[in-house]
C-alpha atoms as a PDB file:
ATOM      1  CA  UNK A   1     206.683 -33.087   2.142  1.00  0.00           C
ATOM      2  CA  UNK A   2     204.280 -35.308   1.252  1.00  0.00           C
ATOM      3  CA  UNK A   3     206.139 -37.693  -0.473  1.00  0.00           C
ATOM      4  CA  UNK A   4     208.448 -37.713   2.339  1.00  0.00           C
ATOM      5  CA  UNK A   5     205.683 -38.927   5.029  1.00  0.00           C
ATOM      6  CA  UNK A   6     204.445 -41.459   2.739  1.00  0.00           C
ATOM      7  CA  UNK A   7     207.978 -42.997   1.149  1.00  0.00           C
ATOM      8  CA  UNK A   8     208.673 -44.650   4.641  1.00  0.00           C
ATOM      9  CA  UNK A   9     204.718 -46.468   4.925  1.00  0.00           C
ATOM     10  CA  UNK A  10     205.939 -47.849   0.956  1.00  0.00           C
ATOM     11  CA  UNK A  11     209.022 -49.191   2.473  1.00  0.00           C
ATOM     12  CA  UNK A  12     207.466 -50.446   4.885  1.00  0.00           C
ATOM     13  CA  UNK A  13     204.806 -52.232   3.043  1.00  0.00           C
ATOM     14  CA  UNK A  14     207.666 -53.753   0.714  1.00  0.00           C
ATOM     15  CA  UNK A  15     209.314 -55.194   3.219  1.00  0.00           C
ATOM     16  CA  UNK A  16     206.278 -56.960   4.494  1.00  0.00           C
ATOM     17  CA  UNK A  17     205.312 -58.296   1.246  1.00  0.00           C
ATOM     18  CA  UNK A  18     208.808 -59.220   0.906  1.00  0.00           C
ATOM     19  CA  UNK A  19     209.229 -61.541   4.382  1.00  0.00           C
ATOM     20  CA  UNK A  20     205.368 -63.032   3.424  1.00  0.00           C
ATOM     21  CA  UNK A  21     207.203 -63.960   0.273  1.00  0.00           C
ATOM     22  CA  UNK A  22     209.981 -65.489   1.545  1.00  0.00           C
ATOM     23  CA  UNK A  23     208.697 -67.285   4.645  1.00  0.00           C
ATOM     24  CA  UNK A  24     206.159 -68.957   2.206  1.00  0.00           C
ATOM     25  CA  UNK A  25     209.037 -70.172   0.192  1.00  0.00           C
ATOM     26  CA  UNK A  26     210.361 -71.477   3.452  1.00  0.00           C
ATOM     27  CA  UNK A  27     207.868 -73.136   4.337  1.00  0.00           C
ATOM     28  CA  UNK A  28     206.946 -74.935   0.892  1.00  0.00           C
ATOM     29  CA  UNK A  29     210.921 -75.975   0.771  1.00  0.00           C
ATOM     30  CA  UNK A  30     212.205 -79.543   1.870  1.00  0.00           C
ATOM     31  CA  UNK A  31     213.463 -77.740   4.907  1.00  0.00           C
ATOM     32  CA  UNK A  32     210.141 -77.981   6.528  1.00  0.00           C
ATOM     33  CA  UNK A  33     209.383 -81.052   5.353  1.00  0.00           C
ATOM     34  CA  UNK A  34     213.144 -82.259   7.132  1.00  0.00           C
ATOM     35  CA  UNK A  35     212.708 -80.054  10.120  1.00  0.00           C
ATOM     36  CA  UNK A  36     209.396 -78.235  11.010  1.00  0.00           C
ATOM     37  CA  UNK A  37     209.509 -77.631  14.640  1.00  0.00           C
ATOM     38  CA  UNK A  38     212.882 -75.764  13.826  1.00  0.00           C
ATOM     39  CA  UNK A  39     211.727 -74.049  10.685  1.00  0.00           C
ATOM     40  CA  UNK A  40     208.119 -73.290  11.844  1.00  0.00           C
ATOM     41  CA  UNK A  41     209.528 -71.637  15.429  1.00  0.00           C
ATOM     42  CA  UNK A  42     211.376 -69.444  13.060  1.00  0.00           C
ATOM     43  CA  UNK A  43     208.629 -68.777  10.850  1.00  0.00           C
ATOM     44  CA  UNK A  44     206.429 -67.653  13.716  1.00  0.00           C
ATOM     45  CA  UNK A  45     208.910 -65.382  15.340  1.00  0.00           C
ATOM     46  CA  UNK A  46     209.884 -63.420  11.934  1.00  0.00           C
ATOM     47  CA  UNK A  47     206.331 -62.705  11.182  1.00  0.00           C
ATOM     48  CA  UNK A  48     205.612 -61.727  14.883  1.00  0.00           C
ATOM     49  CA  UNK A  49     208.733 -59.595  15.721  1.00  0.00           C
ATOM     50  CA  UNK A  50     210.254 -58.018  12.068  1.00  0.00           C
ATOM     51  CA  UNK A  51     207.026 -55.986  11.240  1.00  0.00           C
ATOM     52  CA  UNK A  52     207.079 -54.341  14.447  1.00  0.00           C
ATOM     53  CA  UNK A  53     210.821 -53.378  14.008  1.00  0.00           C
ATOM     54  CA  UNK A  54     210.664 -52.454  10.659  1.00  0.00           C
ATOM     55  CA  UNK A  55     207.927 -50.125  11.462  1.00  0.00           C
ATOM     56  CA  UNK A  56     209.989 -48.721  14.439  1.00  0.00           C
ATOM     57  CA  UNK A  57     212.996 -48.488  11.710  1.00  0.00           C
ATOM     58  CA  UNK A  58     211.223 -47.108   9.020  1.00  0.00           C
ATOM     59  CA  UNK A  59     208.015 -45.138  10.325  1.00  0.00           C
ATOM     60  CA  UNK A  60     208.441 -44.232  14.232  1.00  0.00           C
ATOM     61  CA  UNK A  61     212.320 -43.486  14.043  1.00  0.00           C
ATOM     62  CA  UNK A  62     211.758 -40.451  12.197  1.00  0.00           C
ATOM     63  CA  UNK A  63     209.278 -39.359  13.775  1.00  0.00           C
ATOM     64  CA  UNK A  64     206.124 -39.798  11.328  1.00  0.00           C
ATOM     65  CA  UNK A  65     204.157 -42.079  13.758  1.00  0.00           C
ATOM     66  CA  UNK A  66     203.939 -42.418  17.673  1.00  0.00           C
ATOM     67  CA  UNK A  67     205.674 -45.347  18.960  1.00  0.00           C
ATOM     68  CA  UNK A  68     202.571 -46.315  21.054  1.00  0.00           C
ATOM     69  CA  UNK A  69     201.476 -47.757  17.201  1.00  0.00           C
ATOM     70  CA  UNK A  70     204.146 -50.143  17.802  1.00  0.00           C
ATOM     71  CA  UNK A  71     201.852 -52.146  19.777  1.00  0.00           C
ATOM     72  CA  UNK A  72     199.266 -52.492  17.123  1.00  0.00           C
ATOM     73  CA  UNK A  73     201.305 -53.516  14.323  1.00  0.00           C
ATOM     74  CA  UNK A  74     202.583 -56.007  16.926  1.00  0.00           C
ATOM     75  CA  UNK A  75     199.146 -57.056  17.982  1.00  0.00           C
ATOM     76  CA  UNK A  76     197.992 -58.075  13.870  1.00  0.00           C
ATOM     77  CA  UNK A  77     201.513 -59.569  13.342  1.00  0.00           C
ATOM     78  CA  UNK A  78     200.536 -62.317  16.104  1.00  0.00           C
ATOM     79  CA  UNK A  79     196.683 -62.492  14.667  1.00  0.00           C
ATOM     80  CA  UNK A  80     197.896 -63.157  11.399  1.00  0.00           C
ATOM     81  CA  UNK A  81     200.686 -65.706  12.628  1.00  0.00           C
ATOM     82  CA  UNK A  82     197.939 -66.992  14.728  1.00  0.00           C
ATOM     83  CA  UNK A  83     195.769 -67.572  11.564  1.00  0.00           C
ATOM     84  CA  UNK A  84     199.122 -69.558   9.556  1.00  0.00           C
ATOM     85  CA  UNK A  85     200.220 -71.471  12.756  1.00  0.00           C
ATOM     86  CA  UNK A  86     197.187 -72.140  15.091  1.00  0.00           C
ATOM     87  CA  UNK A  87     195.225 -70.684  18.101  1.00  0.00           C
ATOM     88  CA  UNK A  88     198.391 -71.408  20.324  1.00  0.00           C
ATOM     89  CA  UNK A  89     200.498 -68.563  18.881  1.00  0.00           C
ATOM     90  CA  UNK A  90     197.880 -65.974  20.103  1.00  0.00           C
ATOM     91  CA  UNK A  91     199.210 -66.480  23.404  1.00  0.00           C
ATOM     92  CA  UNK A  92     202.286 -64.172  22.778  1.00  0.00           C
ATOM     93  CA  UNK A  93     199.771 -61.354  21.926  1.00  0.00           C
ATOM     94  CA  UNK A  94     198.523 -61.478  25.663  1.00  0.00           C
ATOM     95  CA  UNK A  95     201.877 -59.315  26.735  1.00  0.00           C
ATOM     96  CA  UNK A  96     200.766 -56.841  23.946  1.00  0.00           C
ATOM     97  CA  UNK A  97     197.514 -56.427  25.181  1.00  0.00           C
ATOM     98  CA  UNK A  98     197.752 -56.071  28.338  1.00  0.00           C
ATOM     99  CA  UNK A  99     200.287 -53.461  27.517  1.00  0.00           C
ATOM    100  CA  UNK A 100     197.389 -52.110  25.262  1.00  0.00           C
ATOM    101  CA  UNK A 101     194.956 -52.270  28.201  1.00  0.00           C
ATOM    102  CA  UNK A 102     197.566 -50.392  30.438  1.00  0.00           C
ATOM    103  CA  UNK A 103     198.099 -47.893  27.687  1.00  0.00           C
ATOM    104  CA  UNK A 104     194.406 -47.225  27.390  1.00  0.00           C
ATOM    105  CA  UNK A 105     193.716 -46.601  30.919  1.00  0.00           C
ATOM    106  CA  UNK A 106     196.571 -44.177  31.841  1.00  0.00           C
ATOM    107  CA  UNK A 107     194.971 -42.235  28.803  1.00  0.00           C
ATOM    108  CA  UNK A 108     191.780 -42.066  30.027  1.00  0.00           C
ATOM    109  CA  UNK A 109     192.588 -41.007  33.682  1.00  0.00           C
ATOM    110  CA  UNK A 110     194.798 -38.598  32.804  1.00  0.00           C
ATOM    111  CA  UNK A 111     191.934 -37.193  30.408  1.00  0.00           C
ATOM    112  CA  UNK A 112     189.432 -37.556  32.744  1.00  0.00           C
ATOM    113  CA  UNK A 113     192.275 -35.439  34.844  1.00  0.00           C
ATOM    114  CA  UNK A 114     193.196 -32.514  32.585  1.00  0.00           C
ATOM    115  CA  UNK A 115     190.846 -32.555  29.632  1.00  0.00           C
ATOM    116  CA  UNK A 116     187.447 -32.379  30.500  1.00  0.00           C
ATOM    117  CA  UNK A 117     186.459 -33.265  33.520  1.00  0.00           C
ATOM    118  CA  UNK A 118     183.228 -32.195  33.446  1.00  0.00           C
ATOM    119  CA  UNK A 119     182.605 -34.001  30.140  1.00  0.00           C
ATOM    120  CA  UNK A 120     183.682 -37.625  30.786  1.00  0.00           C
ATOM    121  CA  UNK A 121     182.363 -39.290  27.763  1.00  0.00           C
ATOM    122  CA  UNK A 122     184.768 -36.298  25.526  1.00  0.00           C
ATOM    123  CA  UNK A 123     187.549 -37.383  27.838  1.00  0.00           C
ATOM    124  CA  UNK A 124     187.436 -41.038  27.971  1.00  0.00           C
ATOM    125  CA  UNK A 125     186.954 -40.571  23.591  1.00  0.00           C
ATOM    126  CA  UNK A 126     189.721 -38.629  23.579  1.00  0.00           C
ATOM    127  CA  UNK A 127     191.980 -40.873  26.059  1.00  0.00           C
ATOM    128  CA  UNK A 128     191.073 -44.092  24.085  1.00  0.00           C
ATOM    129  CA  UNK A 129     192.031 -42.567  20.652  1.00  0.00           C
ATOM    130  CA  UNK A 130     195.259 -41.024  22.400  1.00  0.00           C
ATOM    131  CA  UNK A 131     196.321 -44.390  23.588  1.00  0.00           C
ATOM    132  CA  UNK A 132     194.458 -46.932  20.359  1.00  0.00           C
ATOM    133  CA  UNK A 133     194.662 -44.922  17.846  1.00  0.00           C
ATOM    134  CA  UNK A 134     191.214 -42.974  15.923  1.00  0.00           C
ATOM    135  CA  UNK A 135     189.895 -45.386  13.996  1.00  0.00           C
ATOM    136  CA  UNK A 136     185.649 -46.774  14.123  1.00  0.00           C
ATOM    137  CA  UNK A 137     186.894 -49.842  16.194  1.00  0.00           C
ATOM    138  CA  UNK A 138     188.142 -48.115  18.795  1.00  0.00           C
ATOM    139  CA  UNK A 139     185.351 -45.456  18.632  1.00  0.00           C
ATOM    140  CA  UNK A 140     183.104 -48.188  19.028  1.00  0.00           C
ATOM    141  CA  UNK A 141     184.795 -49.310  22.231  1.00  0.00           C
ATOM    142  CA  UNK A 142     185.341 -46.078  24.020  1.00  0.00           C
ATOM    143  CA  UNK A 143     181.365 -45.635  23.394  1.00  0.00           C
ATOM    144  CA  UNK A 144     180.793 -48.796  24.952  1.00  0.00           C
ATOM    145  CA  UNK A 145     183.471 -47.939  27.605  1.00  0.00           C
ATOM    146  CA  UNK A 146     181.444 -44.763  28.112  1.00  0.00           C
ATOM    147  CA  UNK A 147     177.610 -46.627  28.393  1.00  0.00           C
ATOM    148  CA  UNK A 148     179.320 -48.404  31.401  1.00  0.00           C
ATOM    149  CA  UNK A 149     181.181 -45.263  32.858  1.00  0.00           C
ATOM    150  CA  UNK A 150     177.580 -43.417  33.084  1.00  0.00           C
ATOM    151  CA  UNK A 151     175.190 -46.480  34.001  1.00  0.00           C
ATOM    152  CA  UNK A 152     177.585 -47.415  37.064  1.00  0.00           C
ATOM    153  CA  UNK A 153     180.039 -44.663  37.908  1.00  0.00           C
ATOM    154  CA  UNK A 154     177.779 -41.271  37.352  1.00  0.00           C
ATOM    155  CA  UNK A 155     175.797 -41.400  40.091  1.00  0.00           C
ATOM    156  CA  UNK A 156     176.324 -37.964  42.401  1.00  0.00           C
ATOM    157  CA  UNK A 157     177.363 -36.258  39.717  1.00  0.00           C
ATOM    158  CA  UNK A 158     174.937 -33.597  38.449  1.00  0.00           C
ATOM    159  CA  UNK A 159     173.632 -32.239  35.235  1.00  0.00           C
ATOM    160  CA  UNK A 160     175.068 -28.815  34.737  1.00  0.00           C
ATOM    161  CA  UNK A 161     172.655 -26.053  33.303  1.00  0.00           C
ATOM    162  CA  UNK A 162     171.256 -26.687  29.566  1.00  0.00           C
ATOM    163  CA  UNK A 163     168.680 -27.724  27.676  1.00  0.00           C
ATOM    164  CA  UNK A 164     167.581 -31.103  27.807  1.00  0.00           C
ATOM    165  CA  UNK A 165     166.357 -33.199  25.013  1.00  0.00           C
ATOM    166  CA  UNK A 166     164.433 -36.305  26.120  1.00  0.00           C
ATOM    167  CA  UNK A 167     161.685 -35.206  28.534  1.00  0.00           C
ATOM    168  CA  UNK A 168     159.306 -34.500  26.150  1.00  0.00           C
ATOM    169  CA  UNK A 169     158.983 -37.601  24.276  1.00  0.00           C
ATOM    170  CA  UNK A 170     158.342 -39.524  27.921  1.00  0.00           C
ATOM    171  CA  UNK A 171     161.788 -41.532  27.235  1.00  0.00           C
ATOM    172  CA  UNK A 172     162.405 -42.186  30.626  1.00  0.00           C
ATOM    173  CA  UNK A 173     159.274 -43.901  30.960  1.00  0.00           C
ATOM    174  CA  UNK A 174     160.032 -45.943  27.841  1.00  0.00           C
ATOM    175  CA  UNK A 175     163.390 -47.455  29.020  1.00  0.00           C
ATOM    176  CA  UNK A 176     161.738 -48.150  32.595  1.00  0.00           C
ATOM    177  CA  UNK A 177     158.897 -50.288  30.717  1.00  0.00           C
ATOM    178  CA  UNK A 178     161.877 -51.705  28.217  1.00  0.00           C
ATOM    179  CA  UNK A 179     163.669 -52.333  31.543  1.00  0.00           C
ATOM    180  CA  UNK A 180     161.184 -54.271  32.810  1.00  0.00           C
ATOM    181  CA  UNK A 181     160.121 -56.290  30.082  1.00  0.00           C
ATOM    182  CA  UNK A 182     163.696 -57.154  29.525  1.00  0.00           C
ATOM    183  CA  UNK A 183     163.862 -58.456  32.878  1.00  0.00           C
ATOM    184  CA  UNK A 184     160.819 -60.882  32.966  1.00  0.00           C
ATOM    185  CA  UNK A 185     162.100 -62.285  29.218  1.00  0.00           C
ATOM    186  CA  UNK A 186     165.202 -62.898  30.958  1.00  0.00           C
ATOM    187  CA  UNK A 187     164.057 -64.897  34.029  1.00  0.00           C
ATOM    188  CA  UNK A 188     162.029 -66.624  31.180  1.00  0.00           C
ATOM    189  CA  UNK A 189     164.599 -67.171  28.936  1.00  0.00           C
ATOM    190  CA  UNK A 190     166.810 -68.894  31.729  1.00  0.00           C
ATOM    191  CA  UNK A 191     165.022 -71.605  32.380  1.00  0.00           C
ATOM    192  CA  UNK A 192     164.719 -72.180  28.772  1.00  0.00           C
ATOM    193  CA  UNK A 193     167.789 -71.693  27.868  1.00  0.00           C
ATOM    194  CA  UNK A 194     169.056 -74.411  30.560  1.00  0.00           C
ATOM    195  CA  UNK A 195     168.029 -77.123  28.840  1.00  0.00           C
ATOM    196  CA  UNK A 196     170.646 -76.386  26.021  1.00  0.00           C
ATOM    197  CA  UNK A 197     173.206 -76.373  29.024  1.00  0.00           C
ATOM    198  CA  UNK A 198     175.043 -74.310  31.599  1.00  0.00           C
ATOM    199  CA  UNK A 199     177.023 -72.094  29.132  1.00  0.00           C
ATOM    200  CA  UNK A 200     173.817 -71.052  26.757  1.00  0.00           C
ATOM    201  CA  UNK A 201     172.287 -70.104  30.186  1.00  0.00           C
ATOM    202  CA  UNK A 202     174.813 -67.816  31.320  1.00  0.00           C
ATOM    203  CA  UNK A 203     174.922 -66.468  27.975  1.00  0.00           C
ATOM    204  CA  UNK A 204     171.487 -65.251  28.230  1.00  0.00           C
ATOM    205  CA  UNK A 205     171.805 -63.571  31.726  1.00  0.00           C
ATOM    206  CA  UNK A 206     174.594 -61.599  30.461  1.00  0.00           C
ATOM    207  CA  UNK A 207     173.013 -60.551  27.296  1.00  0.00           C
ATOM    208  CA  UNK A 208     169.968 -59.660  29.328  1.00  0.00           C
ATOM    209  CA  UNK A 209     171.964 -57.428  32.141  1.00  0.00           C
ATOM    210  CA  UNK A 210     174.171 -55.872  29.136  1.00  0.00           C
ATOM    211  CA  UNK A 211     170.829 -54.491  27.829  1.00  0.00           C
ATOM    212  CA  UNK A 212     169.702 -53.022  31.621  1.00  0.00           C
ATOM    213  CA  UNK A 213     172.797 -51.361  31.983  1.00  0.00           C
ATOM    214  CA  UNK A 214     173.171 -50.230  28.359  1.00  0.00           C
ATOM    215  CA  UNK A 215     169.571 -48.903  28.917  1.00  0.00           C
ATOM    216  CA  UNK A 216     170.360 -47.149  32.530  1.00  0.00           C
ATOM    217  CA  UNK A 217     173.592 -45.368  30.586  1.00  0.00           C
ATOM    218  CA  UNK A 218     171.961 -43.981  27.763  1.00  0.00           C
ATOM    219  CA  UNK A 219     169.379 -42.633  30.011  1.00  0.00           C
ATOM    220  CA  UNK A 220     172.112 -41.546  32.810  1.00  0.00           C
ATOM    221  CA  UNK A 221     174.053 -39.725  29.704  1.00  0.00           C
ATOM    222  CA  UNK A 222     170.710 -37.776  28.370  1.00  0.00           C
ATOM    223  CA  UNK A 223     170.249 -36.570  32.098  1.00  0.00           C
ATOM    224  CA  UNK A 224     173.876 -35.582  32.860  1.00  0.00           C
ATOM    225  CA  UNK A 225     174.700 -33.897  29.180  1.00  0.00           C
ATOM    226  CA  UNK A 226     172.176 -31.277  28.054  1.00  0.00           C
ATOM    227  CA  UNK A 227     172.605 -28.996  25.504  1.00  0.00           C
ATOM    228  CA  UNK A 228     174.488 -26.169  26.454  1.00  0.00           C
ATOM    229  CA  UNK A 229     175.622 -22.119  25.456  1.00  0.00           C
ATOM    230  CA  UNK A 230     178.213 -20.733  26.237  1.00  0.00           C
ATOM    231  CA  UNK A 231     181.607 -19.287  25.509  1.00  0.00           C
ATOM    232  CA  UNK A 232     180.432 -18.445  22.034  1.00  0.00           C
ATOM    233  CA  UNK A 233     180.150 -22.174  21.667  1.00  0.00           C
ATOM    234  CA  UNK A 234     176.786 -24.625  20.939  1.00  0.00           C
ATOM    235  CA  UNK A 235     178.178 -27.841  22.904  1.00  0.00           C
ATOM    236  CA  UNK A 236     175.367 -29.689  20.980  1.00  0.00           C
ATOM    237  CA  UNK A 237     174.777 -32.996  23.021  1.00  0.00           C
ATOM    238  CA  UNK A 238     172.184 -35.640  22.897  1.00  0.00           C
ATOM    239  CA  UNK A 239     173.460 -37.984  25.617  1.00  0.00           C
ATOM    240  CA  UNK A 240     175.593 -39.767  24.027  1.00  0.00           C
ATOM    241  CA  UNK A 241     174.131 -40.141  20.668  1.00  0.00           C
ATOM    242  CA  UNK A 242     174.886 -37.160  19.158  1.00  0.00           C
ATOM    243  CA  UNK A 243     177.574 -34.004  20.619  1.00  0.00           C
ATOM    244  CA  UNK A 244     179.446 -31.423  18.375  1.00  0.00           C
ATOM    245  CA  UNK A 245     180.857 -28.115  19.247  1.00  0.00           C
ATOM    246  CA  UNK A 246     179.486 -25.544  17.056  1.00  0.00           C
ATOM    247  CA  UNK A 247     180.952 -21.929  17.257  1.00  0.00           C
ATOM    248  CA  UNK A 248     177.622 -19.503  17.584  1.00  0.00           C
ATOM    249  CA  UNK A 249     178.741 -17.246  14.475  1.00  0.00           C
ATOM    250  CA  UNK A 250     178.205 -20.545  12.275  1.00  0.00           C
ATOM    251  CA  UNK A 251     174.534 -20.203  12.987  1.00  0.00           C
ATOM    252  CA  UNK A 252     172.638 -18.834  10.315  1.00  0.00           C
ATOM    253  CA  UNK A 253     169.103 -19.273  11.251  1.00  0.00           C
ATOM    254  CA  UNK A 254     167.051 -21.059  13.888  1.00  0.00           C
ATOM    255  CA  UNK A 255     163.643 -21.845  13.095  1.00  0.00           C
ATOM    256  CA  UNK A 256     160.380 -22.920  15.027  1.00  0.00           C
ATOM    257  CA  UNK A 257     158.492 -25.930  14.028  1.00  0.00           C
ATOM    258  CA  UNK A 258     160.147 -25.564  10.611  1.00  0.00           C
ATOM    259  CA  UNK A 259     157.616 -26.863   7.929  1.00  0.00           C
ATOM    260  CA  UNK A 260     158.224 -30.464   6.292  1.00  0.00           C
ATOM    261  CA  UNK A 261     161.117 -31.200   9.865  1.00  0.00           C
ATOM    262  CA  UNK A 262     159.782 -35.349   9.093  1.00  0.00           C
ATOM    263  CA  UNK A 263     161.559 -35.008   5.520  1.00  0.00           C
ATOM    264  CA  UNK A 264     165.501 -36.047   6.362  1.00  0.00           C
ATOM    265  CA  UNK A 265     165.870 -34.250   3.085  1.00  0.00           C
ATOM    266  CA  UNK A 266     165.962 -30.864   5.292  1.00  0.00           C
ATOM    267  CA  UNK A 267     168.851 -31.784   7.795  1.00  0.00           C
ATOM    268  CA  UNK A 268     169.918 -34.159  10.288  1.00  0.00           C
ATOM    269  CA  UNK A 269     167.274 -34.966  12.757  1.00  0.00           C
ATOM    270  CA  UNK A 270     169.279 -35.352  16.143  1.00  0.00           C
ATOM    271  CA  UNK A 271     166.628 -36.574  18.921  1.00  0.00           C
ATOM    272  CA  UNK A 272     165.254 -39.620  20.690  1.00  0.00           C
ATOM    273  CA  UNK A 273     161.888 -39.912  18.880  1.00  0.00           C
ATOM    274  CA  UNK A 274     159.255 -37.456  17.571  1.00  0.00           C
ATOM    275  CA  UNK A 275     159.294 -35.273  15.717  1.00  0.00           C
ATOM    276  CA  UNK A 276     161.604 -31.928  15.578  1.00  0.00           C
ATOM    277  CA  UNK A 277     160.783 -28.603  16.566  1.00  0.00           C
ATOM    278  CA  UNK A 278     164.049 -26.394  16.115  1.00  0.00           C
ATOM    279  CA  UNK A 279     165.586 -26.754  13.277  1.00  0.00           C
ATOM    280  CA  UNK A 280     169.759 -24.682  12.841  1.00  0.00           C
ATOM    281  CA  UNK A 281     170.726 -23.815   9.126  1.00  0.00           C
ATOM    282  CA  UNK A 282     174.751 -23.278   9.697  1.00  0.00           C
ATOM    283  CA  UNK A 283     177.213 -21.450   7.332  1.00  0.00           C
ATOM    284  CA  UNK A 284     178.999 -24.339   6.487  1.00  0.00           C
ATOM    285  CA  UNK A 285     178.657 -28.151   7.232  1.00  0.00           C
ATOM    286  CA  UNK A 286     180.001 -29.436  11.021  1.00  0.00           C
ATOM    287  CA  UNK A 287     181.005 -32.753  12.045  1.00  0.00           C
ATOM    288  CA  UNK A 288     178.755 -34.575  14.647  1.00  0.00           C
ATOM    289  CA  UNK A 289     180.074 -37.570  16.532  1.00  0.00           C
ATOM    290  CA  UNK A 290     177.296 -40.380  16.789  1.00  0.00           C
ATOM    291  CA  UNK A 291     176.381 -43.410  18.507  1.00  0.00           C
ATOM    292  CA  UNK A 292     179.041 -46.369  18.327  1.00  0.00           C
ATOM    293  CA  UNK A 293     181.936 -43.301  16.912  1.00  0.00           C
ATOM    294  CA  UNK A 294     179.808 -42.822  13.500  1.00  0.00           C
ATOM    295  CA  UNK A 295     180.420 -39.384  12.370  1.00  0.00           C
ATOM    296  CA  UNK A 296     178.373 -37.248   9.985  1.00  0.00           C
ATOM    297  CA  UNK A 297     178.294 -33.503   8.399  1.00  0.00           C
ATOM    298  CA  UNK A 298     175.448 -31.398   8.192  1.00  0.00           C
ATOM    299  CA  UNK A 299     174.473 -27.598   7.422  1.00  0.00           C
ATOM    300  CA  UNK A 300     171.582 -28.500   8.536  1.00  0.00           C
ATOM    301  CA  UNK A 301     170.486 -29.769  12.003  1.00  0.00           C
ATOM    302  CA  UNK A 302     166.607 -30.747  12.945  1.00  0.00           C
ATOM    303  CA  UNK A 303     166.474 -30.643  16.782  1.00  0.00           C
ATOM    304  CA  UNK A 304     163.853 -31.982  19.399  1.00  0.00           C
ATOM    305  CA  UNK A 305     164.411 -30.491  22.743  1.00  0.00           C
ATOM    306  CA  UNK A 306     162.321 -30.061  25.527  1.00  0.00           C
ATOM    307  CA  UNK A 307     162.665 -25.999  25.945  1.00  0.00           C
ATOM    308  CA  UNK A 308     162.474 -25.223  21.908  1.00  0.00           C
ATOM    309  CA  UNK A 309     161.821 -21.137  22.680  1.00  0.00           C
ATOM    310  CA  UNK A 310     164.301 -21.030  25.428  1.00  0.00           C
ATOM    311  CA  UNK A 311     167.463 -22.897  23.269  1.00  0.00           C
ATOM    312  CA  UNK A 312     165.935 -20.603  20.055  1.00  0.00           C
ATOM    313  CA  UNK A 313     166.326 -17.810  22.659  1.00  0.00           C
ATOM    314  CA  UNK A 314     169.262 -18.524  23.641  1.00  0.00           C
ATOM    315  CA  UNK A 315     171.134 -18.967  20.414  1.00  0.00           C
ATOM    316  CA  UNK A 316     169.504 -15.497  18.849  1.00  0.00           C
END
């Protein structure tokens, strides 16, 4: 079966080595030389148009890949035209990614819809990777996607019962003061930054409002997505810097204070800052999802929350 799935992606690959080889033939030949508006219009739509429908053909035909993918092997067949021919070829991408865009934001409302609703930063994850594919670009971007969502679109929701994890270490009074300071280097950095003209100016106001909202989502996200159990389920979350779903009968032990916690020998320390002060040995290793779509495995998980007896509690 295997060799079934991957004899079409071989094919596939062929091909395209095949049409690199022969358009570069092309275009060393007298032809060009003769006729290169003719010849290099020709060039540019082969290398644009036949990997996408040899990838239909071969790949999404039968059923091995969704034909939404169609749009990214489209997408790199421009770049890399782009690259050969010039920035001015890009411009047939724009249809492609606006079709992208579109695809990407029917995925996350309907997620947002029938997924989970109460978890917006799993549904909008889980609607970009429907429509983009999972890979650590797009991770990256539906994280970003998600900072925004909670610094400007959160507000009246709630947090829902759980255990919260950045009280403690005072980190909402650490982003205010960041906040602040970030705003007075800004107005400072303006008038600096004028002098090397208009566009390094604006640069710097957006760099400097990127890092307020970035700050007011991360700290929105720790509010609004405690730690949580229920269902026979840990929903582990730490804003948005760490979440996994961990079924309860994986949990081995839960310790208090657990002795030598500042040694990342002895698990994965999941927090803000600090140090921890409940530490989860699990039956078997567990995927987190982190910051930017990083993902790790652990067996062992070295918390800092702000109710350590209650969540030990809880989970005994």
């Amino acid at each position: 079966m295997r060799s079934l799935t991957v004899r079409p992606q071989l094919s596939f690959t062929a091909i395209l080595v095949g049409l690199l080889a022969v358009e570069s033939f092309v275009l060393a030949s007298r032809a060009y030389e003769l006729h290169p508006l003719p010849v290099r219009t020709a060039a540019i739509i082969d290398l644009s148009i036949m990997p996408a429908f040899f990838w239909w053909l071969l790949v999404v035909r039968r059923g091995l890949a969704r034909p939404r993918t169609l749009l990214r092997v489209g997408v790199l067949s421009i770049v890399f035209a782009a690259l050969l021919f010039g920035r001015e070829v890009r411009l047939l991408a724009v249809p492609l990614e606006m079709g992208g865009l579109y695809l990407a934001v029917t995925s996350v409302r309907k997620a947002l819809r029938t997924r989970a609703a109460a978890d917006p930063a799993t549904a909008l994850r889980q609607g970009f990777t429907d429509a983009l594919g999972d890979n650590p670009a797009v991770r990256a971007m539906a994280y970003e996607f998600t900072v925004f969502w909670y610094a400007v679109v959160s507000w009246g929701r709630s947090a829902g019962a759980g255990f919260t994890a950045y009280k403690r270490a005072g980190w909402t009074a650490i982003y205010v003061a960041l906040g602040f300071c970030s705003v007075g280097e800004g107005i400072a950095m303006h008038f600096l930054l004028r002098r090397f003209g208009p566009y390094a100016a604006v640069a710097g106001i957006v760099l400097h409002l990127y890092m307020l909202i970035w700050i007011l989502g991360d700290l929105r996200a720790l509010a609004l997505r405690p730690i949580q159990v229920e269902g026979g389920l840990l929903r582990l979350r730490i804003g948005l810097r760490w979440e996994a779903e961990i079924p309860l009968r994986l949990i081995e032990a839960v310790d208090r204070n657990p002795p030598g916690s500042l040694d990342p020998a002895n698990g994965l320390r999941l927090g803000v800052i600090g140090s921890p002060n409940l530490r989860l040995a699990l039956r078997e290793p567990v995927q987190l999802h982190g910051m930017f779509g990083i993902r790790r495995e652990s067996s062992s998980l070295l918390l800092q929350v702000d109710d350590p007896d209650g969540l030990a509690a809880a989970l005994r």
